[in-house]
Structures are given as C-alpha cells and as structure tokens.
Protein backbone atom coordinates (compact mmCIF):
# COMPACT_ATOMS: atom_id res chain seq x y z
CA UNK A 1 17.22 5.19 14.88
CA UNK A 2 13.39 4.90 13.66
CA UNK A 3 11.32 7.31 12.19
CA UNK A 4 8.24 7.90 10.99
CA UNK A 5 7.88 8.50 6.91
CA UNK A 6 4.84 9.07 4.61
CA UNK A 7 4.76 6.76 1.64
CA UNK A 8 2.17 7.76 -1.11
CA UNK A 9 1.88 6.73 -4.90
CA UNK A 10 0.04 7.31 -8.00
CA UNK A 11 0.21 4.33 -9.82
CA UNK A 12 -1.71 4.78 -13.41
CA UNK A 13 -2.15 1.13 -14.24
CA UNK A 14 -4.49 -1.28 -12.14
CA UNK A 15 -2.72 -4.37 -12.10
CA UNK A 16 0.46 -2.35 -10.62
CA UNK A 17 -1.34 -0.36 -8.45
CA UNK A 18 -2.45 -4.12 -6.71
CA UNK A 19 0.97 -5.27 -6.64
CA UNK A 20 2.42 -2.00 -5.26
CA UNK A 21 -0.67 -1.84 -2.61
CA UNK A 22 0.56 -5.18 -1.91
CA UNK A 23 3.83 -4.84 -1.48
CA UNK A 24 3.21 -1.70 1.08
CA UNK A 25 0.74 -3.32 3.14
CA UNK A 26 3.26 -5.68 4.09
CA UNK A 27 5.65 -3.00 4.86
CA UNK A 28 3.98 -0.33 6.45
CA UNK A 29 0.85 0.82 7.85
CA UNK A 30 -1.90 2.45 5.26
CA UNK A 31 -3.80 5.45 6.27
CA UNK A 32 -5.81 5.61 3.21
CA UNK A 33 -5.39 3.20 0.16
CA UNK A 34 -2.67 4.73 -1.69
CA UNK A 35 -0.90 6.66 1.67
CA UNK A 36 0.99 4.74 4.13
CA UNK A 37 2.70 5.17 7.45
CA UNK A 38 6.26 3.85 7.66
CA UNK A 39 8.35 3.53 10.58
CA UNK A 40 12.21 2.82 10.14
CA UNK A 41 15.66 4.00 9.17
CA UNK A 42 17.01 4.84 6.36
CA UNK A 43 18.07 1.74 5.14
CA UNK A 44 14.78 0.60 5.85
CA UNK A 45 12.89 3.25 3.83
CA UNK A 46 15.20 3.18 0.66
CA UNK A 47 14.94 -1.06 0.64
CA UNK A 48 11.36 -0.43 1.00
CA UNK A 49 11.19 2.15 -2.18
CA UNK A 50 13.64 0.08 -4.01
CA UNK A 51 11.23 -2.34 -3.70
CA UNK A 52 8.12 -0.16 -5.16
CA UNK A 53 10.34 0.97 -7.66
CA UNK A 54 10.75 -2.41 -9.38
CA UNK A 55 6.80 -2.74 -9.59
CA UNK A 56 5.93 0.99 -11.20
CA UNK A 57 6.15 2.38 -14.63
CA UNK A 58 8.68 5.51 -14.06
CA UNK A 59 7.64 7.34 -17.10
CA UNK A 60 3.85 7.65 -15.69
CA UNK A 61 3.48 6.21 -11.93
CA UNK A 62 4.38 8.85 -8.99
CA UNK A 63 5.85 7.59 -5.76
CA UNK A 64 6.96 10.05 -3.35
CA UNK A 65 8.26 9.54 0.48
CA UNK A 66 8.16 12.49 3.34
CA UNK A 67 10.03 11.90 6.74
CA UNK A 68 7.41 12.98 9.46
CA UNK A 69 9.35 15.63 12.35
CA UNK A 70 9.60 13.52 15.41
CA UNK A 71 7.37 16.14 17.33
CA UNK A 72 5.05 17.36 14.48
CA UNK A 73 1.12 18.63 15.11
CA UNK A 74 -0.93 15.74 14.11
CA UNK A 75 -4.38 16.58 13.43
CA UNK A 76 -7.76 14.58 11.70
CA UNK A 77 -10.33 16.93 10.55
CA UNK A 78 -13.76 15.49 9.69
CA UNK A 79 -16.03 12.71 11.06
CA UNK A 80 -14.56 10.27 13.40
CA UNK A 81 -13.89 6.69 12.36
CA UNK A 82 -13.92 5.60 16.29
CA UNK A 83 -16.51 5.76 18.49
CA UNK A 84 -15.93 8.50 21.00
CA UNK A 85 -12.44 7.92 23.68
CA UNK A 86 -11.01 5.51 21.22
CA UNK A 87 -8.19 6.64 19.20
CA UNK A 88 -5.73 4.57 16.90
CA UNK A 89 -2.42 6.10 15.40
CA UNK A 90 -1.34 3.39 13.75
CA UNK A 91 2.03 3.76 15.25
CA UNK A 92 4.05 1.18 17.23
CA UNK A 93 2.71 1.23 21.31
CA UNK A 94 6.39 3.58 21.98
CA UNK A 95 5.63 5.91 19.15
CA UNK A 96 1.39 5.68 19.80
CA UNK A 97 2.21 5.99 23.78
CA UNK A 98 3.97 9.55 23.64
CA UNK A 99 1.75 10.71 21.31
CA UNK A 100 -0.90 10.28 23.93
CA UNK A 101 1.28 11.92 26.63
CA UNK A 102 1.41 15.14 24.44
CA UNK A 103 -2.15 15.49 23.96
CA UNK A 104 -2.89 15.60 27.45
C-alpha cells in the first residue's frame, strides 16, 4: 500500500547536493529544492534512501524521511504560486482527487 513520505536533506558539499537533487527528482516530487514529496511503500522509500545514501557524506550531510498521516491538515501559508481556483498538490490524480473532496 502507498503512502505519502517527506524526503528532505542537507547536503554540505555542492557537487553532492547536484547529484542527490538529481537522483530525487527522478524519484519523487520536490516541493522546494532540497524537500520532496514521495509516494510509495516501504520498499520503495528505503530503495529510494539507499540510494541517497550512496551519494552523501554521513559524517556532515543530513537526510531525513517523515511518513505523511493518510488524512493529515495540509495547509500553504503565504502568497500563492497559482493564479486564483488553480491548485496543484503534486500528488498522483487518486491521492490529489480526495484531497479536493475534503476541502469542500
């Protein structure tokens, strides 16, 4: 069963900090540079940080994963990115299609 997981790092070099932003984009959505959205298993999201963990430095890069609770307040505070009506959750259309049905 899927679920939703926050991904963010705090990689001190810049040349791993590419390769892990790399390596995430192709794995999971980013909500801001170095946070990302990832939807999957377990399995999924331990191959995916086994894969981060071969590009960081242990000793001084941060990684750290949260699962997201399937029915969690999701809020944005500040100025809108969208123009008014528009709204993208970067979650798959099943995940991003609920969501909308609990706002209403």
């Amino acid at each position: 069963m899927s679920h939703a997981w926050v991904i963010g790092y705090d990689i001190t070099d810049p040349r791993r900090l590419n390769r892990v932003h790399r390596a995430m984009v192709n794995r999971a959505t980013p909500i801001e540079y170095s946070i990302f959205l990832f939807i999957g298993n377990e399995r999924q999201v331990a191959e995916c940080l086994a894969t981060v963990d071969t590009l960081i430095d242990g000793k001084t890069d941060d990684v750290r994963c949260y699962p997201l609770p399937s029915r969690g307040l999701q809020e944005r505070i500040g100025r809108a990115t969208l123009p008014e009506g528009i709204q993208w959750t970067g979650l798959p259309a099943s995940l991003a299609c609920a969501f909308a049905s609990n706002e209403a």
